[in-house]
PDB file of N, CA and C in Angstrom:
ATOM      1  N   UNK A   1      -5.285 -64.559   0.273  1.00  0.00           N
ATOM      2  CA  UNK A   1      -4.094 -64.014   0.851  1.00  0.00           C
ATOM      3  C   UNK A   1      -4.124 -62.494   0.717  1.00  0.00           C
ATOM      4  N   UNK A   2      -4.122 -61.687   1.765  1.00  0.00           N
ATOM      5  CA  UNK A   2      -3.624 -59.935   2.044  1.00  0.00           C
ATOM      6  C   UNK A   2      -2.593 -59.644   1.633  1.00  0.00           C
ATOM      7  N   UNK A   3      -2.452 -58.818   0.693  1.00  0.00           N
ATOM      8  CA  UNK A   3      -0.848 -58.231   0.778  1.00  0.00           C
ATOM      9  C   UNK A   3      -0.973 -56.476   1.376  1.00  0.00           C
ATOM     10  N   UNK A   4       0.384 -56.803   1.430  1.00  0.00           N
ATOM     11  CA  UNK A   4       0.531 -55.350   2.049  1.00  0.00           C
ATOM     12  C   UNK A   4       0.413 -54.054   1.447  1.00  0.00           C
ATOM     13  N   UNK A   5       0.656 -54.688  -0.215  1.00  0.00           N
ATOM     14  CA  UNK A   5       0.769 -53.540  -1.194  1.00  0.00           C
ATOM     15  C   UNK A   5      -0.826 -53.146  -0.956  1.00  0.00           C
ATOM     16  N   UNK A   6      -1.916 -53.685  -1.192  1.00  0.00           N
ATOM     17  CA  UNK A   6      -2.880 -53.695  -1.648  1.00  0.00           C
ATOM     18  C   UNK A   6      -3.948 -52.389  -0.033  1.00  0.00           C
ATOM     19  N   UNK A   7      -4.264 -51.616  -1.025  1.00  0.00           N
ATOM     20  CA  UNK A   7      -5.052 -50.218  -0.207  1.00  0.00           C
ATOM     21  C   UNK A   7      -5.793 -51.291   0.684  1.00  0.00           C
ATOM     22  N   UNK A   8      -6.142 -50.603   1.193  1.00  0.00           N
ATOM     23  CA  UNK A   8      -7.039 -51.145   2.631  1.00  0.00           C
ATOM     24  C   UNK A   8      -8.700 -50.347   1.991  1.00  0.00           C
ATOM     25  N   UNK A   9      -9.701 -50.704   2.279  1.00  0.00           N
ATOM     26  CA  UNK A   9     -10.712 -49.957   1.558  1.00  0.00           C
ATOM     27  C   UNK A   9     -10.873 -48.660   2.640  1.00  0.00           C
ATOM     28  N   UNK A  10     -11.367 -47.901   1.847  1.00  0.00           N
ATOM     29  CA  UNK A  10     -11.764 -46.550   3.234  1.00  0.00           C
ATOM     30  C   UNK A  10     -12.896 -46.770   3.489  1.00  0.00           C
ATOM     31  N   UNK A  11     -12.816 -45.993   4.999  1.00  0.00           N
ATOM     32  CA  UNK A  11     -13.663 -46.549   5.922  1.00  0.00           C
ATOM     33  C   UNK A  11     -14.928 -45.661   5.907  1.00  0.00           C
ATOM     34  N   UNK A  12     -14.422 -44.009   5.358  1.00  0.00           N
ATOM     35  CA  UNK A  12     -16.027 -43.326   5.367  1.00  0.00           C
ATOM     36  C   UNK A  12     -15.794 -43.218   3.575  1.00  0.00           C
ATOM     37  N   UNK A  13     -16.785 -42.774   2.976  1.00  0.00           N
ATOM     38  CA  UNK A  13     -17.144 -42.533   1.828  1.00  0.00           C
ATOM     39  C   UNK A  13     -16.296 -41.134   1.253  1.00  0.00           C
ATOM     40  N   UNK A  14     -15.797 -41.614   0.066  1.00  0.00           N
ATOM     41  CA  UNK A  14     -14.805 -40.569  -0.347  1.00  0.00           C
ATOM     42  C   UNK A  14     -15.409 -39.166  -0.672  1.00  0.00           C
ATOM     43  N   UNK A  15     -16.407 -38.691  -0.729  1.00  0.00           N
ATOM     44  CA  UNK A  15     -16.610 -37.210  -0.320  1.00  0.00           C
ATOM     45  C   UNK A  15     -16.783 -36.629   1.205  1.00  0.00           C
ATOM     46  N   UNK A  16     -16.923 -37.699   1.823  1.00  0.00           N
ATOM     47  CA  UNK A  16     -17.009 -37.484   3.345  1.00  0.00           C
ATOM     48  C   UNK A  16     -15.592 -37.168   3.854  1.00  0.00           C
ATOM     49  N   UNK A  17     -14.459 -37.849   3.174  1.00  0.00           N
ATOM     50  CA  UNK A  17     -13.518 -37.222   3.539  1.00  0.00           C
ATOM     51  C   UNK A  17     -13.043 -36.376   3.313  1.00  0.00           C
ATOM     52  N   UNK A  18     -13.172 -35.628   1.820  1.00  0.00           N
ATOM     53  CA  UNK A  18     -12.678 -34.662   1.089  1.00  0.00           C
ATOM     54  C   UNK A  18     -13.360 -33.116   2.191  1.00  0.00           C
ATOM     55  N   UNK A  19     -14.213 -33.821   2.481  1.00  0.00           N
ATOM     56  CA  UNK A  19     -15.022 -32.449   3.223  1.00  0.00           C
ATOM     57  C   UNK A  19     -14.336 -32.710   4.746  1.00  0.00           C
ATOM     58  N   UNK A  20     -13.714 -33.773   5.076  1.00  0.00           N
ATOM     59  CA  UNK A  20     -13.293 -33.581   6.670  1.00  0.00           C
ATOM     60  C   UNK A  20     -11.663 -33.151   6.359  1.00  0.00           C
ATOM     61  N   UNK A  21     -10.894 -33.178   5.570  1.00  0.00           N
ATOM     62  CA  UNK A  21      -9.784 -32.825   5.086  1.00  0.00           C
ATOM     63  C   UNK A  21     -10.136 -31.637   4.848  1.00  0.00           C
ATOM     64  N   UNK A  22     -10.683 -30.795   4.240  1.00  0.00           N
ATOM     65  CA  UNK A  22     -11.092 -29.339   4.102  1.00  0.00           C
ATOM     66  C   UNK A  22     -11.393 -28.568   5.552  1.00  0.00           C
ATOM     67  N   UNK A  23     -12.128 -29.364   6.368  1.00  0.00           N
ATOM     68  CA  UNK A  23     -12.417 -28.844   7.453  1.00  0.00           C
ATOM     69  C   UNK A  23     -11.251 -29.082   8.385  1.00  0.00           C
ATOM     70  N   UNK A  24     -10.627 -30.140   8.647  1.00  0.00           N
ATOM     71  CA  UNK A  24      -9.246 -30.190   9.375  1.00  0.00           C
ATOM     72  C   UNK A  24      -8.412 -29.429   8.770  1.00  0.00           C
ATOM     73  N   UNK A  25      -7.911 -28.480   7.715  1.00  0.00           N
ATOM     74  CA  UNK A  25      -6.964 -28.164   7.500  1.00  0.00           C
ATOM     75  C   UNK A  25      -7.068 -26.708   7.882  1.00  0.00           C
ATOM     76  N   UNK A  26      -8.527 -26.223   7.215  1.00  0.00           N
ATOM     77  CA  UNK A  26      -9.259 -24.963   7.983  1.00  0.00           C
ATOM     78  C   UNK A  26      -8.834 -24.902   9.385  1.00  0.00           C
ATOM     79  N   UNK A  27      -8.681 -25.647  10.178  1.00  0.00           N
ATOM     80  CA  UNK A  27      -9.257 -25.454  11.332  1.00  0.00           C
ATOM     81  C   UNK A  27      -7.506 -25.693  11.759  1.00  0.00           C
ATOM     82  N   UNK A  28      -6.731 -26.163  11.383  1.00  0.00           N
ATOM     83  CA  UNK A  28      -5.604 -25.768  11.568  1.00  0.00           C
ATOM     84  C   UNK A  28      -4.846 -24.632  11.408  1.00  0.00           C
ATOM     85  N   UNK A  29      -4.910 -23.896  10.060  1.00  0.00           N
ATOM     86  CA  UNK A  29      -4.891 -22.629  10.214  1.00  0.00           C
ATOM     87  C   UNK A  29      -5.277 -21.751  10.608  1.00  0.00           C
ATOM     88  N   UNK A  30      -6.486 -21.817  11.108  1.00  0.00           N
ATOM     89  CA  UNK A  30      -7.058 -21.440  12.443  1.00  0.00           C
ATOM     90  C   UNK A  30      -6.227 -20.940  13.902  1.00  0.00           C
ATOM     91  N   UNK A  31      -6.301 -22.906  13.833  1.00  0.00           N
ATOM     92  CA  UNK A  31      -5.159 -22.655  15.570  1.00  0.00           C
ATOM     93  C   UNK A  31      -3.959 -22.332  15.350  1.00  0.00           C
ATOM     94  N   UNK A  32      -3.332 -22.324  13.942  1.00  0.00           N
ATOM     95  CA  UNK A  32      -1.843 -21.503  13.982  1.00  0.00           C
ATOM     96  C   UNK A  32      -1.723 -19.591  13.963  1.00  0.00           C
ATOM     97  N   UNK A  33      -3.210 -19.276  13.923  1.00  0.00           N
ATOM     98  CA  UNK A  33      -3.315 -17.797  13.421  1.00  0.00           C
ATOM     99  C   UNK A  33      -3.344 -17.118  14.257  1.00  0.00           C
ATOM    100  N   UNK A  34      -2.318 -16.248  14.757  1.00  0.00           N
ATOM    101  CA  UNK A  34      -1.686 -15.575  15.666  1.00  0.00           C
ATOM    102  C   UNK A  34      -3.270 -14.533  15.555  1.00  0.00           C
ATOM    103  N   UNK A  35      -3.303 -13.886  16.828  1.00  0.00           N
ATOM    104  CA  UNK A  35      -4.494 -12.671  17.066  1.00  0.00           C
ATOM    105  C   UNK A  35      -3.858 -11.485  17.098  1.00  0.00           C
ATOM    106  N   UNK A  36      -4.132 -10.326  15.927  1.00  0.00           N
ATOM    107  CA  UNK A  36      -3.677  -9.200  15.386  1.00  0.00           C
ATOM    108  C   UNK A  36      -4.780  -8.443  16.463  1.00  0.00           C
ATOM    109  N   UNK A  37      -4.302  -7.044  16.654  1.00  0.00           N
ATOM    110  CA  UNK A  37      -5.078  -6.317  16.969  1.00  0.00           C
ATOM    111  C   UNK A  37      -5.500  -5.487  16.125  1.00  0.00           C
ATOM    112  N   UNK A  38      -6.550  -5.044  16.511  1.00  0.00           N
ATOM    113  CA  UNK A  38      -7.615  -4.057  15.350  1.00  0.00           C
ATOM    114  C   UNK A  38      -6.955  -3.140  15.147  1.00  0.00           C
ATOM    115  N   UNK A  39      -6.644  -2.144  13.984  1.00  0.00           N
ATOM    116  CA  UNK A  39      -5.840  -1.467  13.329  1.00  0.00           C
ATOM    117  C   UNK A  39      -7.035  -0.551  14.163  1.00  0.00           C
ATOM    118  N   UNK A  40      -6.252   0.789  14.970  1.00  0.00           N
ATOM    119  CA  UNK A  40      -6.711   2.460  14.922  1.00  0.00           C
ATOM    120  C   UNK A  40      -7.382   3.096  13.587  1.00  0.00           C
ATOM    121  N   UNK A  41      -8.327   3.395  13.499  1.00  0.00           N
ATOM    122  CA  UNK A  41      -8.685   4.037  12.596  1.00  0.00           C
ATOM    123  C   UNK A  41      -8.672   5.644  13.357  1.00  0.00           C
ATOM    124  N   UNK A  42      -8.450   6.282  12.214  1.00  0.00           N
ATOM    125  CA  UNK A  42      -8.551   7.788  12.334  1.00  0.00           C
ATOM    126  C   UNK A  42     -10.019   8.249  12.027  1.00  0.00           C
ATOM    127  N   UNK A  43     -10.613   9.321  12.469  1.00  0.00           N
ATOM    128  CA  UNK A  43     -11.653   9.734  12.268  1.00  0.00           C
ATOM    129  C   UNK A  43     -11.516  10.812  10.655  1.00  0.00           C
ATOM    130  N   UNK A  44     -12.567  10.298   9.785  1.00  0.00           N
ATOM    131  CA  UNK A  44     -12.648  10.548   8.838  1.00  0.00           C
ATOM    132  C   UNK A  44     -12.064  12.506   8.119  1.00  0.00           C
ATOM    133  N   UNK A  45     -12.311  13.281   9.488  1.00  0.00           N
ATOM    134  CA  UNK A  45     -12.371  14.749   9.063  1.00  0.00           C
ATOM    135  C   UNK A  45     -10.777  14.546   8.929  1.00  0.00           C
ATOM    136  N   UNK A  46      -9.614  14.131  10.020  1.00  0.00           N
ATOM    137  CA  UNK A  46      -8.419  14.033   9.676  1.00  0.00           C
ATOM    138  C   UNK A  46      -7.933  13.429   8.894  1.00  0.00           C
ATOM    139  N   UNK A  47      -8.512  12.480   8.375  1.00  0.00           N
ATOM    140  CA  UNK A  47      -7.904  11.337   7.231  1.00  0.00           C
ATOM    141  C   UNK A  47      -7.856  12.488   6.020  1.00  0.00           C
ATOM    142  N   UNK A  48      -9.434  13.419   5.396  1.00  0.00           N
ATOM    143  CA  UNK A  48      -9.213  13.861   4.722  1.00  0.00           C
ATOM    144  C   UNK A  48      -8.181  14.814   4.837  1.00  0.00           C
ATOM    145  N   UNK A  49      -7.991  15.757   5.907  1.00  0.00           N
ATOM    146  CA  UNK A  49      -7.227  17.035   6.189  1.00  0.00           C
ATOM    147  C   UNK A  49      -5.866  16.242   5.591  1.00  0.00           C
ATOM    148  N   UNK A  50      -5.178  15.084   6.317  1.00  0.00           N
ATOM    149  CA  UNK A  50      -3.479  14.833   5.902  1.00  0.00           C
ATOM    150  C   UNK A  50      -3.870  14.486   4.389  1.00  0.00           C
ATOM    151  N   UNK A  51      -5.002  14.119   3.400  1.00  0.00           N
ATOM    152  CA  UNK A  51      -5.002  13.419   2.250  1.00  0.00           C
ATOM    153  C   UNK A  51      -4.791  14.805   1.320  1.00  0.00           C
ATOM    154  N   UNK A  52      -5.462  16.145   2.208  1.00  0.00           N
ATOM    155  CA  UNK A  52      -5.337  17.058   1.394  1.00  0.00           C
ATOM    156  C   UNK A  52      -3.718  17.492   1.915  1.00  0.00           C
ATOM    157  N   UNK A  53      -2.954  17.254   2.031  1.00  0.00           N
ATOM    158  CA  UNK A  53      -1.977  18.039   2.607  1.00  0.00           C
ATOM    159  C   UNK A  53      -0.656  17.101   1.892  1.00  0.00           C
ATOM    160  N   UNK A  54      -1.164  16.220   1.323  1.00  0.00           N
ATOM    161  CA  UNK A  54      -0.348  15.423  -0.041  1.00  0.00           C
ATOM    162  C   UNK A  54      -0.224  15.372  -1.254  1.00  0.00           C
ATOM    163  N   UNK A  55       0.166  15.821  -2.144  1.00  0.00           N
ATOM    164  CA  UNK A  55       0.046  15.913  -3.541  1.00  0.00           C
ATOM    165  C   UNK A  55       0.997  14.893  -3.997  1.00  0.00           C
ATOM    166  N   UNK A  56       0.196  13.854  -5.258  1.00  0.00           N
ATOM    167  CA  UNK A  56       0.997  13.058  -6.124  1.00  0.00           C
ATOM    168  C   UNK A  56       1.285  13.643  -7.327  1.00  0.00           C
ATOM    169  N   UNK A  57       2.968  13.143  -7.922  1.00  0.00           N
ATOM    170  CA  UNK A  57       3.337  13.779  -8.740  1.00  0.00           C
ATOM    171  C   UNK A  57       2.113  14.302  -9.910  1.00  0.00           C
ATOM    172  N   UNK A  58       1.067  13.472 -10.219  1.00  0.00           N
ATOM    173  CA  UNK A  58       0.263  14.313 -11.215  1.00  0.00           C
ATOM    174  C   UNK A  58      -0.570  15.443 -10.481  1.00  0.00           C
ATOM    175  N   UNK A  59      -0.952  15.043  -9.214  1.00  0.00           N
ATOM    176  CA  UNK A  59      -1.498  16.278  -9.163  1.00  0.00           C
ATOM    177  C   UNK A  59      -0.218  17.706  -8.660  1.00  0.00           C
ATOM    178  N   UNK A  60       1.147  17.902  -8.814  1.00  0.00           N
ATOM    179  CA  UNK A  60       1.975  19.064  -8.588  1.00  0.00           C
ATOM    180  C   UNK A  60       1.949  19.048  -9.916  1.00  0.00           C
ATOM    181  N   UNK A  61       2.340  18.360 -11.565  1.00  0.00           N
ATOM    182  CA  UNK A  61       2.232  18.281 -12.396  1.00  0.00           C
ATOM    183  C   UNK A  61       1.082  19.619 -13.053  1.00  0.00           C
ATOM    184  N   UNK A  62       0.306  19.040 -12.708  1.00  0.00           N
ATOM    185  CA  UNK A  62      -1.058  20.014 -12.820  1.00  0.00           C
ATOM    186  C   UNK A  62      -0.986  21.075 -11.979  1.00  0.00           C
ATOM    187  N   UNK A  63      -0.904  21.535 -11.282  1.00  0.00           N
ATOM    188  CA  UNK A  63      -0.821  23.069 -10.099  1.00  0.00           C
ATOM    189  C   UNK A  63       0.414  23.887 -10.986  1.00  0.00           C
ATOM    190  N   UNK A  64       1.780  23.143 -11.447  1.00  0.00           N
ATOM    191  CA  UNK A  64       2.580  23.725 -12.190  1.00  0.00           C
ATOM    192  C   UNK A  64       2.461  23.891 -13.978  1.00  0.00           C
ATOM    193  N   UNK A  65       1.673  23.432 -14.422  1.00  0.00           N
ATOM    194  CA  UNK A  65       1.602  23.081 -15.589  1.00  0.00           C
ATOM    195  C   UNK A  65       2.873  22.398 -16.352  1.00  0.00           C
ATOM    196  N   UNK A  66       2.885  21.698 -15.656  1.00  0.00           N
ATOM    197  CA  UNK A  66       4.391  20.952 -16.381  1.00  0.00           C
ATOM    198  C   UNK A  66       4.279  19.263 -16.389  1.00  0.00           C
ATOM    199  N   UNK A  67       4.796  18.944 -17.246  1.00  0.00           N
ATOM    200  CA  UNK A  67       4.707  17.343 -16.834  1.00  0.00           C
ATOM    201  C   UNK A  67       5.819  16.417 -15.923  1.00  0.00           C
ATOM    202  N   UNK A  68       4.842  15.661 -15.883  1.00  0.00           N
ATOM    203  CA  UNK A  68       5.518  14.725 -14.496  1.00  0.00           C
ATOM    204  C   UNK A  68       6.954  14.232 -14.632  1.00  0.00           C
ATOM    205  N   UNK A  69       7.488  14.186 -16.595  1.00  0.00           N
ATOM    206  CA  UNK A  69       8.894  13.871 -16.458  1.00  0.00           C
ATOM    207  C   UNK A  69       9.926  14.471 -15.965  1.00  0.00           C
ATOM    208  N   UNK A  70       9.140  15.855 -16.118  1.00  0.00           N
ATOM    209  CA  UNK A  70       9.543  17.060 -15.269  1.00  0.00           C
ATOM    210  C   UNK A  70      10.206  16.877 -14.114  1.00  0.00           C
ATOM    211  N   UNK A  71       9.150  16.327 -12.801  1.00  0.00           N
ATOM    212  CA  UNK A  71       9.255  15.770 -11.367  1.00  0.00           C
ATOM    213  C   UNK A  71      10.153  15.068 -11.888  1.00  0.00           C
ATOM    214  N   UNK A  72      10.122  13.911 -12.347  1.00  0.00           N
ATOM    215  CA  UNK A  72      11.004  12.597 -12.284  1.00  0.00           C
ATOM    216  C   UNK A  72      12.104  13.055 -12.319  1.00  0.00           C
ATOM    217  N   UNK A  73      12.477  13.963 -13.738  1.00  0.00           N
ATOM    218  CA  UNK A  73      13.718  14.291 -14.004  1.00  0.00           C
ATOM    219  C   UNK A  73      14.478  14.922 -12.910  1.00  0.00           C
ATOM    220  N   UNK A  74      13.503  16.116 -12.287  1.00  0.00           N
ATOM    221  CA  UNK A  74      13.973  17.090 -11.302  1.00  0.00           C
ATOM    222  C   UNK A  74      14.973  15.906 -10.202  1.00  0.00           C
ATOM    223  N   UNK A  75      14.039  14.748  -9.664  1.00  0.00           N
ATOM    224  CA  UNK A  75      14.322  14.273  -8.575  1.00  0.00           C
ATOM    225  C   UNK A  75      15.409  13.331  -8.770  1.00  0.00           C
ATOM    226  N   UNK A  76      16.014  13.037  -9.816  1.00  0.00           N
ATOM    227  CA  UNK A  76      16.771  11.994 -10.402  1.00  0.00           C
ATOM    228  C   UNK A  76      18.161  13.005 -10.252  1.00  0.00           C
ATOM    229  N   UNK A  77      18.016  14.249 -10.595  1.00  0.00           N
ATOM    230  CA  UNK A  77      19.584  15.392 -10.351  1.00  0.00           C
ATOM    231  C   UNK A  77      19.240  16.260  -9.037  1.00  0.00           C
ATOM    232  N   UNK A  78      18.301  15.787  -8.198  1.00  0.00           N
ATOM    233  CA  UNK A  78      18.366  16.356  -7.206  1.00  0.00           C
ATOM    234  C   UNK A  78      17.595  17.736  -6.973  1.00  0.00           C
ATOM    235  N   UNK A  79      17.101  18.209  -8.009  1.00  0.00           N
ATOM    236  CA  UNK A  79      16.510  19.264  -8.143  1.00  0.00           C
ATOM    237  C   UNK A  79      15.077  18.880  -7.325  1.00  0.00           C
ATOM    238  N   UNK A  80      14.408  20.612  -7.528  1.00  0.00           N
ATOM    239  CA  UNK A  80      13.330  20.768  -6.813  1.00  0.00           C
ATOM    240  C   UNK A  80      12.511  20.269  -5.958  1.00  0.00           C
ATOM    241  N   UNK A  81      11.282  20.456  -5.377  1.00  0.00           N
ATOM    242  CA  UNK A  81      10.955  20.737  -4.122  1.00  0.00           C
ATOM    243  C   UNK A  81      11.223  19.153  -3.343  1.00  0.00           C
ATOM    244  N   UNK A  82      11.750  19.225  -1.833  1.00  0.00           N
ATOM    245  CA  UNK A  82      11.704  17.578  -1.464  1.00  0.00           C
ATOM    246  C   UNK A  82      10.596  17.061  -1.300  1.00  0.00           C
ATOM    247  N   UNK A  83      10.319  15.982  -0.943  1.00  0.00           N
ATOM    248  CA  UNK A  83       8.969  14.486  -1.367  1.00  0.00           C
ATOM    249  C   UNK A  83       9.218  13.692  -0.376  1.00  0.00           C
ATOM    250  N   UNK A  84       8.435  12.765  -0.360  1.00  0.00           N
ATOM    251  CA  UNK A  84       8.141  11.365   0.104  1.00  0.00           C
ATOM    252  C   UNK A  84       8.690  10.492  -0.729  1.00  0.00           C
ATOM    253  N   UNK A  85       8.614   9.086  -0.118  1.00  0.00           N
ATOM    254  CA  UNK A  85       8.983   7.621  -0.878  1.00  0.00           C
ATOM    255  C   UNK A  85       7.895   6.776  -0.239  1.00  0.00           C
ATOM    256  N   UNK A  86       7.085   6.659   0.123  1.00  0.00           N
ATOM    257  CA  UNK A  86       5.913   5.396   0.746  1.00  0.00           C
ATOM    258  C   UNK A  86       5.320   4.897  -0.124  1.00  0.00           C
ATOM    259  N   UNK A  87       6.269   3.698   0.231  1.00  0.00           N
ATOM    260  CA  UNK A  87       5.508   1.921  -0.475  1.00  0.00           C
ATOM    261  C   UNK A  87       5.460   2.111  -1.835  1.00  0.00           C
ATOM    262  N   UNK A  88       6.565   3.183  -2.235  1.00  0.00           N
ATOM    263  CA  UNK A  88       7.247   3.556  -3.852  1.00  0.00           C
ATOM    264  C   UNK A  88       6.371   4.363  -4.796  1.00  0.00           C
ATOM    265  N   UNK A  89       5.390   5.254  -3.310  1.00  0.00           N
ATOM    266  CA  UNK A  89       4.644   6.404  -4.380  1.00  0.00           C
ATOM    267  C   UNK A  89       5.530   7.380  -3.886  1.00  0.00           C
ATOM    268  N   UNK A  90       5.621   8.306  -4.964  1.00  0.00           N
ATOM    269  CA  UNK A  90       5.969   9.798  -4.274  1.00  0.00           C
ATOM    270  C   UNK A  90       5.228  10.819  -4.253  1.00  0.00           C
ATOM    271  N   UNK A  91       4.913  11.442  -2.987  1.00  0.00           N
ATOM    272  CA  UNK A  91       4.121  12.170  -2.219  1.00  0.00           C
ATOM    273  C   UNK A  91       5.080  13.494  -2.594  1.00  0.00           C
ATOM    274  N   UNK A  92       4.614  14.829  -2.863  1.00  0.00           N
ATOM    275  CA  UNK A  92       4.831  16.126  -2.185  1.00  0.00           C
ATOM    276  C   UNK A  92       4.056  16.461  -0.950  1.00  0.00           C
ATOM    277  N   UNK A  93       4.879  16.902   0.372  1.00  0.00           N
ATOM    278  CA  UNK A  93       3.793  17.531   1.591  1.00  0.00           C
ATOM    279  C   UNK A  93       3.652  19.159   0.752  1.00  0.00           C
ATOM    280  N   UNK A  94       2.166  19.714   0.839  1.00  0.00           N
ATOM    281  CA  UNK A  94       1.834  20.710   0.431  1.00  0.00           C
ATOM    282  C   UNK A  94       2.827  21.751   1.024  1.00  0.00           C
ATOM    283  N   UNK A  95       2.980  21.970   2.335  1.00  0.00           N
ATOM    284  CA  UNK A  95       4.048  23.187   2.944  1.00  0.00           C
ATOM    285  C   UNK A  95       5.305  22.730   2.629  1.00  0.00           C
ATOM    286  N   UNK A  96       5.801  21.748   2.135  1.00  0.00           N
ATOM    287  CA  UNK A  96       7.076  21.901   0.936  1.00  0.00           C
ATOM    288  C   UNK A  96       6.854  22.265  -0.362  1.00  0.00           C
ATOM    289  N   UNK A  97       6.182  22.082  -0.759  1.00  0.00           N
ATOM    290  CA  UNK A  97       5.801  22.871  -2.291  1.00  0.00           C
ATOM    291  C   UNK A  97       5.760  24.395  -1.647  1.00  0.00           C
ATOM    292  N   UNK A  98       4.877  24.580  -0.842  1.00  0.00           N
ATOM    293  CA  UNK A  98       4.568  26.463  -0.268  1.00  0.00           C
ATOM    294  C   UNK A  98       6.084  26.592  -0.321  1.00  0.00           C
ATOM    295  N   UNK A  99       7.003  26.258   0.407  1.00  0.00           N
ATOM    296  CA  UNK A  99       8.312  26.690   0.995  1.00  0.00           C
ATOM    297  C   UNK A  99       8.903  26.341  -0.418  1.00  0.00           C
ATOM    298  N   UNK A 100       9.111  25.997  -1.548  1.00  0.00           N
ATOM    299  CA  UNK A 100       9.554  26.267  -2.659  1.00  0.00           C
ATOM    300  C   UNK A 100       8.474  27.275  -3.619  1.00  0.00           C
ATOM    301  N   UNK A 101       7.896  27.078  -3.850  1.00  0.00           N
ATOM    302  CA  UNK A 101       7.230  27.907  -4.418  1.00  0.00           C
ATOM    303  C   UNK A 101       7.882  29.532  -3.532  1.00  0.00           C
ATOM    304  N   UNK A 102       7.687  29.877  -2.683  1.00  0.00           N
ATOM    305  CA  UNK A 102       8.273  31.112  -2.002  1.00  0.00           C
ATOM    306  C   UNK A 102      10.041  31.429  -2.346  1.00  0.00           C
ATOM    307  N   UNK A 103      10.328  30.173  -2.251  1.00  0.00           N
ATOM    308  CA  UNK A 103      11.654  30.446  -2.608  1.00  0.00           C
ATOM    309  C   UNK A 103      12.204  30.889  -3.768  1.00  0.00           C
ATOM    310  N   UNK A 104      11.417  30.413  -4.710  1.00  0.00           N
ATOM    311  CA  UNK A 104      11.425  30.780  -6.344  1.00  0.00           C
ATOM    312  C   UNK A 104      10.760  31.970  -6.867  1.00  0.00           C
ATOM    313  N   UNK A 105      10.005  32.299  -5.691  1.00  0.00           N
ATOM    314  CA  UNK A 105       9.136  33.686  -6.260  1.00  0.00           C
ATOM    315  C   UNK A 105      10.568  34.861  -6.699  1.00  0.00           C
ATOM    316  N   UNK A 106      10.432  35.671  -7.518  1.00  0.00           N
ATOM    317  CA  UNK A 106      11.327  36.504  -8.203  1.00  0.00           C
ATOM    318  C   UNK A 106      10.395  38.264  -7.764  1.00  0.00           C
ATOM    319  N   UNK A 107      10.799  38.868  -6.908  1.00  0.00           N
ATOM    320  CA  UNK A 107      10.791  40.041  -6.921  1.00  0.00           C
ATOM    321  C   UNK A 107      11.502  41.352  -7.347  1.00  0.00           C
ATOM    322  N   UNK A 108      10.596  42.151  -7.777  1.00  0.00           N
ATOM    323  CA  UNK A 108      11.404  43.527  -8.838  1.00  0.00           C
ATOM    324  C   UNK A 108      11.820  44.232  -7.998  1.00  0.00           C
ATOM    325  N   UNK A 109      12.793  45.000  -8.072  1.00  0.00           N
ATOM    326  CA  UNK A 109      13.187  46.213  -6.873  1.00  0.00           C
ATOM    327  C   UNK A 109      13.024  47.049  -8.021  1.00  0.00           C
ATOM    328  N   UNK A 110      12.388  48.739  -7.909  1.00  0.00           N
ATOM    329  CA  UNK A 110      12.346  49.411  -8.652  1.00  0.00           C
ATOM    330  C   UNK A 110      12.973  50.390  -7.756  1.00  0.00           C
TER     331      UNK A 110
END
């Protein structure tokens, strides 16, 4: 007598399936995977030019001789030069540092 409870035997050999279950599931995420287009790359001479034209807080840290709690602090009361926020680094653009740095310069009138 069959019961219903009782497995049915499998029909291919149990590593044969483990490998067609791997490959069907592959191959489903596959056909669900939307087609991105190729990201623009920039040509290398400009990548460096904007990389130089960014300073992270350690490197203004260092150009000022001051430390970075410095920055932090500054930017927490609003003080000194403005920055970036991208993807929660903070960037100085170099011609905002120039344009503070100028602003702070102290000249003598004699």
């Amino acid at each position: 007598m069959h019961s219903d409870l009782t497995p049915s035997p499998p029909l291919l050999p149990e590593s044969t399936r483990d490998v067609l279950d791997v490959l069907g599931g592959g191959l489903a995420k596959l056909a669900t995977r939307e087609e991105r287009p190729e990201p623009e790359h920039r040509n290398t001479e400009t990548a460096v030019y904007i990389a130089r034209q960014l300073l992270t807080e350690i490197m203004l840290a260092d150009r000022w001789v001051c430390s970075v709690a410095r920055l932090q602090r500054w930017r927490t009361v609003g003080e000194g030069p403005q920055y970036l926020k991208i993807v929660g680094k903070v960037l100085y653009r170099l011609k905002d540092i120039e344009a503070y740095e100028e602003a702070c310069l102290i000249r003598k009138v004699f």
